[in-house]
Protein backbone atom coordinates (compact mmCIF):
# COMPACT_ATOMS: atom_id res chain seq x y z
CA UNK A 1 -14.33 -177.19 159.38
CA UNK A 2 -12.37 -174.92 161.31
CA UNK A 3 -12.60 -174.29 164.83
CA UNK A 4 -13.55 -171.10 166.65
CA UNK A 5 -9.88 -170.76 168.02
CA UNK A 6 -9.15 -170.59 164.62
CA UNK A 7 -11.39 -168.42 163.13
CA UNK A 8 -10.31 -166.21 166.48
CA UNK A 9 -6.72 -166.73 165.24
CA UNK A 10 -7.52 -165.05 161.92
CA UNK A 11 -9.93 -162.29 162.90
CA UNK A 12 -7.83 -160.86 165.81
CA UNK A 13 -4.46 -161.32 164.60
CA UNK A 14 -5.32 -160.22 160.62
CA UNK A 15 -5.22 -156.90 159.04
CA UNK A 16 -8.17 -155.27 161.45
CA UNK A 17 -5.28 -155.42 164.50
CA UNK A 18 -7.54 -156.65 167.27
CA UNK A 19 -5.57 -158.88 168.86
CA UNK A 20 -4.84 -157.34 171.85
CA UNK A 21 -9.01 -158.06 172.54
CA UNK A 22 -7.88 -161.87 173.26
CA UNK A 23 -11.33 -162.76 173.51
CA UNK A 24 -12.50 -166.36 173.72
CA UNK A 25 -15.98 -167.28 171.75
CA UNK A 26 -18.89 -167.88 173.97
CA UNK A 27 -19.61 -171.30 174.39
CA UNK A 28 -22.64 -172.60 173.29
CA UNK A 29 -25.54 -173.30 170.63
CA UNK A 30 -27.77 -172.08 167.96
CA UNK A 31 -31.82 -172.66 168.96
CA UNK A 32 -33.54 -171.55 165.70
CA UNK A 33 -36.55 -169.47 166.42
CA UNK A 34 -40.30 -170.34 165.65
CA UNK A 35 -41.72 -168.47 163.52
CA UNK A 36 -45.65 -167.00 163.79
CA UNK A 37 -46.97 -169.27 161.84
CA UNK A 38 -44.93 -172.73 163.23
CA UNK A 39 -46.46 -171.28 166.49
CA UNK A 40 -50.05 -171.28 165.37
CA UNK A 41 -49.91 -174.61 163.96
CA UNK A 42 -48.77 -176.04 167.32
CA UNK A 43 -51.74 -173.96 168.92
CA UNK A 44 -54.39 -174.60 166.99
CA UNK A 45 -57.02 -177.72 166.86
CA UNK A 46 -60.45 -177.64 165.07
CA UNK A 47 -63.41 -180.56 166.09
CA UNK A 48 -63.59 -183.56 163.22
CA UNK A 49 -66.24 -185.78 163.30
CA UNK A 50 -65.09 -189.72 163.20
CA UNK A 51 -67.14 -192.99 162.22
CA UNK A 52 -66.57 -196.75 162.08
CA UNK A 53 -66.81 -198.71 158.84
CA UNK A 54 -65.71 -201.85 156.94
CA UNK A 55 -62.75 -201.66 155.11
CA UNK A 56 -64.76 -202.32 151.82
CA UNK A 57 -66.71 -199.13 152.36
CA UNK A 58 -63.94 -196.82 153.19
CA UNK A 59 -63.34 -195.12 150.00
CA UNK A 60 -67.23 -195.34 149.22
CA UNK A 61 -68.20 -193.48 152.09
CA UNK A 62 -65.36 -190.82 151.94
CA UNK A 63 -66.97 -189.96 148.18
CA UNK A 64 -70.32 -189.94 149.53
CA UNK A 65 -69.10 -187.01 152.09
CA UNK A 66 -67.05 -185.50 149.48
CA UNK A 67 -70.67 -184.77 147.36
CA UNK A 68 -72.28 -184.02 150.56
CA UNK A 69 -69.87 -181.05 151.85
CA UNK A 70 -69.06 -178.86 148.56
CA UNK A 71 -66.91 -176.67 150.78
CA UNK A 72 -64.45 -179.55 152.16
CA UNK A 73 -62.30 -178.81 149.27
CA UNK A 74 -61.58 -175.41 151.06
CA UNK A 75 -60.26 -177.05 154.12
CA UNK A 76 -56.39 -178.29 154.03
CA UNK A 77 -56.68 -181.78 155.41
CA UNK A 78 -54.11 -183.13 153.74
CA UNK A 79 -51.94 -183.80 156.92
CA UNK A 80 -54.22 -186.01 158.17
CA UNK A 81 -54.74 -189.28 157.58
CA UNK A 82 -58.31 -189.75 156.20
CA UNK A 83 -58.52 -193.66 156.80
CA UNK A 84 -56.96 -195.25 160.21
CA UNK A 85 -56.63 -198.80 161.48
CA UNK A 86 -57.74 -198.96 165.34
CA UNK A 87 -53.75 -200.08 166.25
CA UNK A 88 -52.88 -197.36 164.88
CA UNK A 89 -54.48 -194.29 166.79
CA UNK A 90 -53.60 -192.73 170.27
CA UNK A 91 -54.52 -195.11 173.22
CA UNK A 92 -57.40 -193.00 173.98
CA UNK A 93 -58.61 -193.21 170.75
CA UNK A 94 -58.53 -196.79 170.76
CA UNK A 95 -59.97 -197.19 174.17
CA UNK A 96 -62.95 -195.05 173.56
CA UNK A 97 -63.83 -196.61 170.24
CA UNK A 98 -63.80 -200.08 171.31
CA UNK A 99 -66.42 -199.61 174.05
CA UNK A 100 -68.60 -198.24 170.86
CA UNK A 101 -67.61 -200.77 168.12
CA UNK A 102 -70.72 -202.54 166.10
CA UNK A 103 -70.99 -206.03 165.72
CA UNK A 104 -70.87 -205.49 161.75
CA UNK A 105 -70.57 -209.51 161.42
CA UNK A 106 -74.21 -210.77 163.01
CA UNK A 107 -75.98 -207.92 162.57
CA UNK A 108 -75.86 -205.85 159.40
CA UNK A 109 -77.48 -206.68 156.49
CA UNK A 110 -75.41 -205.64 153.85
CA UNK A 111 -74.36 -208.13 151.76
CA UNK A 112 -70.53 -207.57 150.53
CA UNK A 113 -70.36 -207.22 154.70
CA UNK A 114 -71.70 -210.48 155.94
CA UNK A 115 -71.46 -212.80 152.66
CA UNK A 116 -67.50 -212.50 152.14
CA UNK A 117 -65.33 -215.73 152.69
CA UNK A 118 -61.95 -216.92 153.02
CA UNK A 119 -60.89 -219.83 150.82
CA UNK A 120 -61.62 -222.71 153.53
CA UNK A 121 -65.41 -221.23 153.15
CA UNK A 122 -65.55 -219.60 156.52
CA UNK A 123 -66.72 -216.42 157.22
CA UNK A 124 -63.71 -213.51 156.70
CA UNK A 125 -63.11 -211.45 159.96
CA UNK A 126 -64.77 -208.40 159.29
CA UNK A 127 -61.54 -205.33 158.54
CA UNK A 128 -62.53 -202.36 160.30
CA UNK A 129 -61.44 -198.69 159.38
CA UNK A 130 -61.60 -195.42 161.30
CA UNK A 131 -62.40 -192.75 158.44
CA UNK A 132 -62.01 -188.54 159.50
CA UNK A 133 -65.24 -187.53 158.06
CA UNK A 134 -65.04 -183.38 158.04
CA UNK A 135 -64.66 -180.79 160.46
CA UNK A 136 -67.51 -180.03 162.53
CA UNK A 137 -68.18 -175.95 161.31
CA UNK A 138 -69.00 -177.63 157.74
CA UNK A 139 -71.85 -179.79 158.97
CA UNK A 140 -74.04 -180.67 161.85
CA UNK A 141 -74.19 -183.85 163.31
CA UNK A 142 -77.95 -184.32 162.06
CA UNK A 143 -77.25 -183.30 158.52
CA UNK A 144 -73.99 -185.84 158.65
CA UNK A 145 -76.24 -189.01 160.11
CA UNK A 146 -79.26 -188.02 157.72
CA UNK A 147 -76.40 -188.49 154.33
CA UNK A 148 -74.65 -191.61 155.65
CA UNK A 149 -78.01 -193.24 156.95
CA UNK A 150 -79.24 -193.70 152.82
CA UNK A 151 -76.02 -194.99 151.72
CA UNK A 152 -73.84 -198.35 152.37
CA UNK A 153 -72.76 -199.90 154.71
CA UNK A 154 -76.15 -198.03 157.03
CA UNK A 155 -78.91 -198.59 154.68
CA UNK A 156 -81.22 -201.12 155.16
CA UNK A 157 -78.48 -201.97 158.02
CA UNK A 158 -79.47 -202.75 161.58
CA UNK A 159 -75.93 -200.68 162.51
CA UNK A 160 -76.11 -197.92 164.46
CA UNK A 161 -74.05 -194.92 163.32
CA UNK A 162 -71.72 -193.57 165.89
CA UNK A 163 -70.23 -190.18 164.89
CA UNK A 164 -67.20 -189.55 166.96
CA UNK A 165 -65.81 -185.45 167.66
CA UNK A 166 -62.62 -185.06 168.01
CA UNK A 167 -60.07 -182.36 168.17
CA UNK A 168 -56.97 -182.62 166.15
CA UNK A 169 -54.28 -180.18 164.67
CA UNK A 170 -55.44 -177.56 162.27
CA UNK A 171 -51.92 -177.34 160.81
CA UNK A 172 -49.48 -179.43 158.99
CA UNK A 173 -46.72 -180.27 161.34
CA UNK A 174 -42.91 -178.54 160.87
CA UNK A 175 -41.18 -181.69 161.49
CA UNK A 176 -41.18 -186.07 161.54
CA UNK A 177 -40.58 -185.30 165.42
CA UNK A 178 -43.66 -183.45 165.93
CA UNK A 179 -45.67 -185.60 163.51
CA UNK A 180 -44.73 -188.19 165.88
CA UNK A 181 -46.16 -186.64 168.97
CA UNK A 182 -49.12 -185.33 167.62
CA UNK A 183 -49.52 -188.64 166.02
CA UNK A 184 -49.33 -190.07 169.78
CA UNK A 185 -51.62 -187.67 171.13
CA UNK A 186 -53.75 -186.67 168.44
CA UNK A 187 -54.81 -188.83 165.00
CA UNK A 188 -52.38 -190.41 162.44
CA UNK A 189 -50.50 -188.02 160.96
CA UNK A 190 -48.97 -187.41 157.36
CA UNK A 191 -45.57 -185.74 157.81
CA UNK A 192 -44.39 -184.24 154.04
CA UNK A 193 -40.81 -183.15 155.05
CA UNK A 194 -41.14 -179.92 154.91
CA UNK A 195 -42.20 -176.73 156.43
CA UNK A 196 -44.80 -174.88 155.33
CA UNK A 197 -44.69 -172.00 157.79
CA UNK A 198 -40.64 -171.64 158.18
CA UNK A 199 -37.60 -172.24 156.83
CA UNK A 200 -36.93 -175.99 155.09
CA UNK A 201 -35.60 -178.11 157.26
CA UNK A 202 -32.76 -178.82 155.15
CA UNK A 203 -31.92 -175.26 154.43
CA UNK A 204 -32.51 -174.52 158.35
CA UNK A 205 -29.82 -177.23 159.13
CA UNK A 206 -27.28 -175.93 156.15
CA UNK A 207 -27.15 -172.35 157.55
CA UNK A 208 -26.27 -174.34 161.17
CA UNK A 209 -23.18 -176.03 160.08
CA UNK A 210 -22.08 -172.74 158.49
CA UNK A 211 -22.24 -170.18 161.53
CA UNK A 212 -22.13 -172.19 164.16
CA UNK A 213 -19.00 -172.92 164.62
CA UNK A 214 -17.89 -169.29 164.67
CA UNK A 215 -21.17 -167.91 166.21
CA UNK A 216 -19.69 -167.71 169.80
CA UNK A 217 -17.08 -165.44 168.35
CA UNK A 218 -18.33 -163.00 166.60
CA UNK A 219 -20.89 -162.75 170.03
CA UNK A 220 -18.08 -162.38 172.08
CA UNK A 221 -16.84 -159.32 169.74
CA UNK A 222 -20.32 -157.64 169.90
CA UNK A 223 -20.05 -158.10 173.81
CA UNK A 224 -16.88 -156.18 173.71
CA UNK A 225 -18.19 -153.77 171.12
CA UNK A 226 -21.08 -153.01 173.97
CA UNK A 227 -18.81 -152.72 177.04
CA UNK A 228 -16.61 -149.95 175.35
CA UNK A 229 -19.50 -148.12 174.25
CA UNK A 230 -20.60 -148.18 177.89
CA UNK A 231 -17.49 -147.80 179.72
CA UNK A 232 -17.93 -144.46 177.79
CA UNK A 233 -20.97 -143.75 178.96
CA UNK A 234 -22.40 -143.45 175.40
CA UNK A 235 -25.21 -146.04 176.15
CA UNK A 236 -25.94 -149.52 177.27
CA UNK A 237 -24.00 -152.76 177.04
CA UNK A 238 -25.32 -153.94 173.85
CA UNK A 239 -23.22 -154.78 171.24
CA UNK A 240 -23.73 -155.66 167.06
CA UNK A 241 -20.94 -157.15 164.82
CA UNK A 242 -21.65 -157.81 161.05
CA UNK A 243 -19.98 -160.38 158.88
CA UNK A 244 -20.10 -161.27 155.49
CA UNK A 245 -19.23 -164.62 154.87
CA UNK A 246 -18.73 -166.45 151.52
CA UNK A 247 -17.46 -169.87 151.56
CA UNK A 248 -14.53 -170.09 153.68
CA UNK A 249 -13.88 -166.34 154.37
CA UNK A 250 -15.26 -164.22 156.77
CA UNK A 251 -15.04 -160.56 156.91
CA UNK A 252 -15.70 -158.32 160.06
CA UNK A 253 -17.98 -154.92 157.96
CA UNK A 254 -18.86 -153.29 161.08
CA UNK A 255 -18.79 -153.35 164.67
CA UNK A 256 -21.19 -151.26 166.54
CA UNK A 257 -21.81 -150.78 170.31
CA UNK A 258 -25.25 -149.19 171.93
CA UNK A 259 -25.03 -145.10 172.10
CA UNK A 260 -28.39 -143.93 172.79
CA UNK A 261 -26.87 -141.98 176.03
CA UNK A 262 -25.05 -139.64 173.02
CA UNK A 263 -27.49 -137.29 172.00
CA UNK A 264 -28.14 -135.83 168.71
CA UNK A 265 -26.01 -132.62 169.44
CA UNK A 266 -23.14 -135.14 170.29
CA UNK A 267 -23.13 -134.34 174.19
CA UNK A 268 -23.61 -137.56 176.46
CA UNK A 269 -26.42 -137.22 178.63
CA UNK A 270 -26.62 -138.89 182.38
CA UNK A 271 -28.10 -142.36 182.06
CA UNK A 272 -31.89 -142.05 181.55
CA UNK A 273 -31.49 -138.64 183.07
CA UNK A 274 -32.13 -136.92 179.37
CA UNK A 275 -33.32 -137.48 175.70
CA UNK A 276 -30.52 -139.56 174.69
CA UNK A 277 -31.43 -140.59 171.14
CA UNK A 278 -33.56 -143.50 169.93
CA UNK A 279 -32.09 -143.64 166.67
CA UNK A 280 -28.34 -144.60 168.36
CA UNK A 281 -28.92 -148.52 169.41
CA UNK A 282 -26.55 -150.58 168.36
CA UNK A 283 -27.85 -152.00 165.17
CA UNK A 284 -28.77 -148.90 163.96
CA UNK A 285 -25.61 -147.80 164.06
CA UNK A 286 -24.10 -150.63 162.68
CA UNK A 287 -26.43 -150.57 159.65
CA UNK A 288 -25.17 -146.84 159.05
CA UNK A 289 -21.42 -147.75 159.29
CA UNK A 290 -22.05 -150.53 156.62
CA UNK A 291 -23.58 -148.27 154.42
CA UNK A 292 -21.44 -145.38 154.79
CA UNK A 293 -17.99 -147.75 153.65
CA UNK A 294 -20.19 -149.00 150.51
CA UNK A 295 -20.60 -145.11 149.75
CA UNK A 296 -17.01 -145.08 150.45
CA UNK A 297 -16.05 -147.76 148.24
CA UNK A 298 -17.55 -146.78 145.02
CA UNK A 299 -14.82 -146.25 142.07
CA UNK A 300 -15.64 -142.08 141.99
CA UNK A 301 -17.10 -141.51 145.50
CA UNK A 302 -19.46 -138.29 146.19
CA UNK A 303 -17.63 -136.39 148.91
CA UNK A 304 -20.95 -134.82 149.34
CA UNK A 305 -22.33 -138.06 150.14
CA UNK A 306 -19.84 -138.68 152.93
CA UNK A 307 -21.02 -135.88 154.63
CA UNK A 308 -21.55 -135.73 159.02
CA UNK A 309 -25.29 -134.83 158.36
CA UNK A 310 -26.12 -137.89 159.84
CA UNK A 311 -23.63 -138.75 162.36
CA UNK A 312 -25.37 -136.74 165.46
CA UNK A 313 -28.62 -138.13 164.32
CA UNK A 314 -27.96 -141.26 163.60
CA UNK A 315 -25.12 -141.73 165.48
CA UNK A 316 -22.90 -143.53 162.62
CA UNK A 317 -19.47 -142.63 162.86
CA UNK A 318 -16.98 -144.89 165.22
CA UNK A 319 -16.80 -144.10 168.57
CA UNK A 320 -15.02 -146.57 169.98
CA UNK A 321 -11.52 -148.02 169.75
CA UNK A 322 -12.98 -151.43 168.13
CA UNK A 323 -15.68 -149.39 165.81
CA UNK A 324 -12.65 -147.26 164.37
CA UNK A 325 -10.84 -150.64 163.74
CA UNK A 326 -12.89 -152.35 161.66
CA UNK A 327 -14.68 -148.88 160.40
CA UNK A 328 -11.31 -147.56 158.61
CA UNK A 329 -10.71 -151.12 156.69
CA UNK A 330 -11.54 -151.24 153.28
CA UNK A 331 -12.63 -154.57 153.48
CA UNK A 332 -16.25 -154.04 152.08
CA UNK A 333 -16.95 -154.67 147.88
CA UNK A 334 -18.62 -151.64 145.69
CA UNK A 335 -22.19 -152.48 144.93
CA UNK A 336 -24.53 -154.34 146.31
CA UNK A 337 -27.73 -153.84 147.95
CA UNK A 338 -27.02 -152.11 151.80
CA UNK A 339 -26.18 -155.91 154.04
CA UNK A 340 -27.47 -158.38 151.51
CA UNK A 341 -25.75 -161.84 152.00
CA UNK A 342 -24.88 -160.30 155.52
CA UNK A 343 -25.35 -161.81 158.84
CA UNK A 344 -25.58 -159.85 161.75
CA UNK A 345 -24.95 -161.13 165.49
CA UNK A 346 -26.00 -159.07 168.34
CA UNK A 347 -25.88 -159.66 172.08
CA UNK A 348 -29.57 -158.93 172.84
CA UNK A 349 -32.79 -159.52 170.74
CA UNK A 350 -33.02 -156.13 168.25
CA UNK A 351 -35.72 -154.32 169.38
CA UNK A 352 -39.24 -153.58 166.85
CA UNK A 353 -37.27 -150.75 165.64
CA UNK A 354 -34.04 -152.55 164.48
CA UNK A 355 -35.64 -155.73 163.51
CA UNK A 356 -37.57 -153.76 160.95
CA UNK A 357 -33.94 -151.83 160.27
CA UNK A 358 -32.72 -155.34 159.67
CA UNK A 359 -35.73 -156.31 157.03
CA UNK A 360 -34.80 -153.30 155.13
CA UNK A 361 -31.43 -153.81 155.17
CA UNK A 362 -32.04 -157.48 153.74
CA UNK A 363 -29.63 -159.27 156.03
CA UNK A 364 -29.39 -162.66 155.18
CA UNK A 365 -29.37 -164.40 159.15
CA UNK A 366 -28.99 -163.06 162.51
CA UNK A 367 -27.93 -164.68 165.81
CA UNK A 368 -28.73 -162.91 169.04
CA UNK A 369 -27.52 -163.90 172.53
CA UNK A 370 -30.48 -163.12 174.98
CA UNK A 371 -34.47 -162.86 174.52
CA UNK A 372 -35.71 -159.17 175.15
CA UNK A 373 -39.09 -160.12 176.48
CA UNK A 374 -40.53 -156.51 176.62
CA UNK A 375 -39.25 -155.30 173.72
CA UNK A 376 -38.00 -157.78 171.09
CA UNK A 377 -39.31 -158.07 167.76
CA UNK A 378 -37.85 -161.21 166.22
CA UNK A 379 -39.07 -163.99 168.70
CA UNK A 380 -42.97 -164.69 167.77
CA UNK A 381 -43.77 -166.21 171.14
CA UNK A 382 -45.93 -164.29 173.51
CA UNK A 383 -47.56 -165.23 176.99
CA UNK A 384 -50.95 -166.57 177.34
CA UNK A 385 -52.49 -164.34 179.00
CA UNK A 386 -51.40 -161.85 176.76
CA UNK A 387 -48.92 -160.09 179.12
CA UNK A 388 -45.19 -159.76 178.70
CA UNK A 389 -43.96 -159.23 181.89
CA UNK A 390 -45.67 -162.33 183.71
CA UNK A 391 -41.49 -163.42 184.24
CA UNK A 392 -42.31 -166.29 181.12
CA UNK A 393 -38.32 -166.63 179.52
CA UNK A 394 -40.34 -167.49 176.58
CA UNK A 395 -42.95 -164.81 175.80
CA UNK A 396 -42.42 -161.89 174.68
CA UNK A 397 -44.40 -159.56 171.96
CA UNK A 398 -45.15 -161.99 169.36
CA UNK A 399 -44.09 -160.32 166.19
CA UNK A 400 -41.74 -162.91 164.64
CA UNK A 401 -40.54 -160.15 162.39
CA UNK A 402 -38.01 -162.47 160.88
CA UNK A 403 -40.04 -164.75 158.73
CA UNK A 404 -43.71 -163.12 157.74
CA UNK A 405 -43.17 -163.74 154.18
CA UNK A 406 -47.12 -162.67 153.35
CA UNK A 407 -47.27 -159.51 155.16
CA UNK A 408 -43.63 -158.13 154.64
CA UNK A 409 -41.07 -157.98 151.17
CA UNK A 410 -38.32 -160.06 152.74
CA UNK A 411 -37.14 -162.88 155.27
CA UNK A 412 -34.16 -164.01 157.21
CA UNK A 413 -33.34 -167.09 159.55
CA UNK A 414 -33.03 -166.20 162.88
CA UNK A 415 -31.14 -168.00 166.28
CA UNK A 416 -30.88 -166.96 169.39
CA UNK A 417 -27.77 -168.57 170.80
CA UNK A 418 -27.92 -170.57 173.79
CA UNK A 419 -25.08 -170.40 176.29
CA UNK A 420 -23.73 -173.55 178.55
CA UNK A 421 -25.00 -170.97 181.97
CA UNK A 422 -28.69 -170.49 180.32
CA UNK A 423 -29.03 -174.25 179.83
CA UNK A 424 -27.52 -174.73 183.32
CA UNK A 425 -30.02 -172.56 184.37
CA UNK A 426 -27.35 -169.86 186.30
CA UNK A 427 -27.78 -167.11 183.81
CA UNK A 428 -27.63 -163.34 184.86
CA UNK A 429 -31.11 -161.99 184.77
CA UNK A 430 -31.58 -158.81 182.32
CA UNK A 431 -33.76 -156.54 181.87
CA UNK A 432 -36.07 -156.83 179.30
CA UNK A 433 -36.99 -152.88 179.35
CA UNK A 434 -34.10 -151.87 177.93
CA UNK A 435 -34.41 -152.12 173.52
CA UNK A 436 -31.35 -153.65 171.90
């Protein structure tokens, strides 16, 4: 695997001429996000009800529910464990249904129960299971005692029946380590390895050993894109740098640095002190350099199609040293779909605007550098209370944009990219108005 000196090596000192930049990667890692859905399965518990019964009767009695509830077969249980020895649930657990267990041996009458022996002729040590009957919305507690009372191992039994509520997790878990803890804190749990709201782990941890390495670098570019376009004046120090990568090779498309301070009739305005234009952040821009060299690369281009209708709009022509660079090469190959099989790495989370951009554009991953708590729309975490600006690192707006596979027509993985300073905890504040 090459290193990111390496990849540096080749970037800034190959055809695109940057190497006078001499910038070193940012150190660091990549955090995958969470996506809506992973979120609400850590969230979310629903009420189960719980009894005691002999081993023998386990499977009997889960039948005898089965017929009872018609709409259990609605319900998604299947990461739970239906039947649990007592050493094997959460101390609590265990605690709290000791002090309620029935003394099945002396005092039921059921005869598979109290007539079994071993093969001295003794009495057999009565095997004990834990069964998770049904949630609680699909029965009452009356209804459930009334349908176990007329059946085995409580009919014609001296046994009281203890039904036990419980909370546990509505949700299959994303991965064996938190299967574990909710195991621990919860009820047994089933863990299928796999993820049924995100990414595969497997894939997830794939798509890590190929960017990581070189992640820091192509940040560090889209930093520098950003502080040109704001040494300027053009806009804010945001910066975007898109790379296709296939195998072993790597390809700089575009390079794009924040210009909303340029507005559309191509004069720069004082720094929120006019209109500026929306339409000029960073990825937009870099989106519209990308597809203006596909235009450009196609065997009998359309001059027409070239035209500078949208470059005071959209803002889409190179402005800076660096965006003329890598603009000019004809590095990019005809066809294709706009950034498919692209990634795209950009120093602050893309606002709602450019993370829909993005979905359009059908990037294949993106890696940004810092959480935009007020206006990002790829991180799916959002305060409590509701409110964004309660100084949480970690909420935010909640639309997890990236990976909503039943609501919009495509999905990418998503990192943000966590520097040695964050983790250290001596990052530079930002401020989470501004939309990357």
């Amino acid at each position: 695997m090459k290193t990111p000196q390496l990849v540096q090596d080749e970037v800034f000192n190959g055809p695109l001429g940057l190497r006078e930049l001499a910038i070193a990667p940012i150190p660091g890692r990549l955090v995958a996000l969470k996506t809506k859905d992973e979120l609400r399965a850590v969230l979310e518990t629903i009420d189960v009800y719980v009894i005691e019964v002999p081993a023998v009767y386990a499977g009997a009695t889960l039948n005898i529910v089965k017929n009872a509830i018609p709409d259990l077969k609605t319900v998604n249980l299947q990461h739970l464990r239906r039947v649990v020895q007592l050493d094997f649930l959460p101390v609590y657990l265990q605690d709290k249904f000791r002090s309620s267990t029935q003394p099945w041996d002396r005092h039921s009458t059921t005869s598979h129960v109290v007539g079994e022996q071993d093969e001295d002729g003794g009495k057999r040590a009565i095997e004990l299971r834990y069964l998770l009957i049904a949630p609680t919305s699909l029965i009452s507690p009356a209804e459930l005692q009334r349908c176990l009372a007329q059946n085995p191992p409580f009919l014609n039994s001296t046994i009281s029946l203890h039904v036990h509520t419980i909370p546990v997790p509505a949700f299959a878990p994303t991965s064996a380590e938190q299967a574990a803890k909710w195991t621990e804190d919860y009820w047994s749990i089933s863990y299928k390895n796999t993820n049924p709201y995100g990414p595969h782990p497997s894939f997830l941890a794939r798509a890590v050993a190929d960017i990581e390495t070189h992640a820091g670098t192509w940040l560090a570019l889209a930093r520098v894109a950003g502080q040109q376009t704001k040494f300027h004046a053009l806009g804010e120090e945001i910066g975007c740098v898109i790379i296709e990568k296939a195998g072993n090779e790597q390809k700089v498309i575009a390079v794009a640095g924040d210009a909303r301070w340029c507005s559309t009739d191509s004069t720069v305005v004082q720094r929120k002190e006019g209109p500026g234009n929306v339409m000029a952040h960073a990825v937009m821009r870099a989106i519209g350099m990308v597809a203006k060299k596909r235009l450009r690369a196609e065997p009998e281009p359309n001059p027409s199609s070239l035209g500078v209708a949208s470059e005071n709009a959209f803002c889409d022509a190179p402005l800076t040293p660096i965006e003329r660079r890598v603009f000019t090469a004809d590095n990019i190959i005809p066809g294709g779909y706009l950034c498919v099989d692209f990634d795209i790495y950009v120093t602050h989370e893309p606002c709602v605007m450019c993370s829909m951009a993005m979905l359009h554009s059908r990037f294949r991953r993106c890696v940004f550098a810092r959480r935009m708590s007020l206006t990002g729309g790829l991180t799916a975490e959002m305060a409590k209370d509701g409110r964004t600006d309660s100084g949480d690192s970690a909420s935010g707006l909640g639309y997890g944009m990236f990976w909503r596979p039943s609501e919009l027509n495509w999905k990418f993985l998503a990192w943000e990219w966590v520097s040695e300073s964050e983790e250290g905890g001596d990052a530079p504040s930002v401020d989470g108005s501004i939309q990357a």
